[in-house]
Protein backbone atom coordinates (compact mmCIF):
# COMPACT_ATOMS: atom_id res chain seq x y z
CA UNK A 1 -3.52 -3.46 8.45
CA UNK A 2 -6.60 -4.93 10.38
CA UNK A 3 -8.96 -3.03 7.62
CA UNK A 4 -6.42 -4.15 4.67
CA UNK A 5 -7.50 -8.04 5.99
CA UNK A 6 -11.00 -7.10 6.42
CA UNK A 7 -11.49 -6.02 2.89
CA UNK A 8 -9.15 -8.45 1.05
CA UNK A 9 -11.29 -11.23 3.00
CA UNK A 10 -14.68 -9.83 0.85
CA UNK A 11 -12.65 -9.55 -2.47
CA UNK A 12 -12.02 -5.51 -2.01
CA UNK A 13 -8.67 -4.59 -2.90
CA UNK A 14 -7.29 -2.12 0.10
CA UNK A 15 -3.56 -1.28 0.72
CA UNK A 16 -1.81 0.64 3.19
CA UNK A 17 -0.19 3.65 0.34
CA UNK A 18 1.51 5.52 3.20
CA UNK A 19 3.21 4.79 6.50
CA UNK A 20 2.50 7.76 8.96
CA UNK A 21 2.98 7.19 12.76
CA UNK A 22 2.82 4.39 14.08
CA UNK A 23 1.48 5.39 17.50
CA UNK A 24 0.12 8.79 16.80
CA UNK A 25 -0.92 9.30 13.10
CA UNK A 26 -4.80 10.15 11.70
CA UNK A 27 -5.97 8.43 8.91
CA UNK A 28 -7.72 8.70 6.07
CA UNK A 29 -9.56 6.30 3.49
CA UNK A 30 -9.54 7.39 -0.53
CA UNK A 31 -12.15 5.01 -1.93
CA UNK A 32 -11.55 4.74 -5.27
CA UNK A 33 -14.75 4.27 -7.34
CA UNK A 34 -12.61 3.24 -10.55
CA UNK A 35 -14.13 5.57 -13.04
CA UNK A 36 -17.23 7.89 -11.33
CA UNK A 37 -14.87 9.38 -9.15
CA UNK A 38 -12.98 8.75 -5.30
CA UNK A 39 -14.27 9.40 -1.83
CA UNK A 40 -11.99 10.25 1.43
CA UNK A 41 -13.07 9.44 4.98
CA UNK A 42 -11.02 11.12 7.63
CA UNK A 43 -11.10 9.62 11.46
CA UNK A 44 -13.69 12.49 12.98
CA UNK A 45 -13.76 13.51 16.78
CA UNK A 46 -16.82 13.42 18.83
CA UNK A 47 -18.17 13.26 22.19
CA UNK A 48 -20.59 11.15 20.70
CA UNK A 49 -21.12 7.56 20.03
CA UNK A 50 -18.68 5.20 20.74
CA UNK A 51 -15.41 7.71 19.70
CA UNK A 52 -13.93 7.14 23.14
CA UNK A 53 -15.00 3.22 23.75
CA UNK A 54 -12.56 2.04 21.28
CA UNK A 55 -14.71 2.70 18.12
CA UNK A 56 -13.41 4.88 15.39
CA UNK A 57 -16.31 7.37 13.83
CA UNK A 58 -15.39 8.68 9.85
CA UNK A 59 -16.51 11.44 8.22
CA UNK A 60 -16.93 12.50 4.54
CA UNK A 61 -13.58 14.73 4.28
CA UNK A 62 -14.30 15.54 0.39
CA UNK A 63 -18.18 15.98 1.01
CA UNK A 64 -21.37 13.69 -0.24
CA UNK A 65 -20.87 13.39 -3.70
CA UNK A 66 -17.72 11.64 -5.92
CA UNK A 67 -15.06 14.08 -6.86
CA UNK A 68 -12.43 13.25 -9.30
CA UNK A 69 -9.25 11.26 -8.30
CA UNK A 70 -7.59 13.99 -8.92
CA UNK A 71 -9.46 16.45 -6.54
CA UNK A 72 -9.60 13.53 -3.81
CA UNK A 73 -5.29 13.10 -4.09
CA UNK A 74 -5.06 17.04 -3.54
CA UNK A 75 -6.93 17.05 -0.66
CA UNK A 76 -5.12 13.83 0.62
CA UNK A 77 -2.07 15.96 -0.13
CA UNK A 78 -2.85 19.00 1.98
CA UNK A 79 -3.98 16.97 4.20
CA UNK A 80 -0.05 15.39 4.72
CA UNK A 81 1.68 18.95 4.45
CA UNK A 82 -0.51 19.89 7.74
CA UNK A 83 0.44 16.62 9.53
CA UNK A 84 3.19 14.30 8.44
CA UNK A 85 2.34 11.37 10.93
CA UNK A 86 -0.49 10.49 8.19
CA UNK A 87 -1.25 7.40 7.02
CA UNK A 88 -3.29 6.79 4.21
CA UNK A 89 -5.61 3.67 3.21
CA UNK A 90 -6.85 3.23 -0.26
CA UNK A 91 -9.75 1.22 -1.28
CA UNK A 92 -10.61 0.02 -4.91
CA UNK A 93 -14.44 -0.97 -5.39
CA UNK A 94 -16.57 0.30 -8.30
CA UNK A 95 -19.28 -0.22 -5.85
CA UNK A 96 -17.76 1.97 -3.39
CA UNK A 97 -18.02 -0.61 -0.87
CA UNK A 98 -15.40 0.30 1.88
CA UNK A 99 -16.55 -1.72 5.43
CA UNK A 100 -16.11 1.55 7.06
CA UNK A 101 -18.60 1.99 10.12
CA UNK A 102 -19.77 5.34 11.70
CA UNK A 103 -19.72 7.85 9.03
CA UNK A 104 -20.63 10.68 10.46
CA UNK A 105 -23.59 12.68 8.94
């Protein structure tokens, strides 16, 4: 909910569109481009930056390039048959602007 605030403060609609656990569920981000096509981050593991000092690192579950809402809601779909403790945060900017630090390479 923290991120929801964050974005709604810079005029970038977010919402929380599914509960998972509220102590031990992943997350990932759809950022909706409205038209070109979605992205979805996914909280990544790593030994390296600041993972394990209270940061949170992303990476690009759906790859580098847009894919089609459709495409991106399949994955996030999958994604919540493997683990049910999901949540899932969606962002609306037809920049693509998403205040999401750390993406991973």
């Amino acid at each position: 909910m923290a991120h929801v605030r964050k974005c709604n403060i810079h005029s970038i609609p977010a919402m929380v569109v599914r509960r998972g656990d509220s102590t031990a569920g992943a997350i990932l981000v759809k950022v909706n481009h409205l038209g070109p096509g979605c992205l979805v981050l996914a909280s990544a593991n790593s030994l390296e930056g600041n993972t394990f000092a209270g940061g949170r690192q992303w990476r690009r579950a759906t790859g580098d390039a847009l894919v089609p809402e459709t495409e991106a809601d399949a994955y996030i779909a999958r994604q919540l048959n493997r683990d049910p403790d999901l949540w899932v945060l969606e962002i609306e900017d037809r920049e693509g602007r998403h205040l999401m630090e750390d993406i991973l390479a």
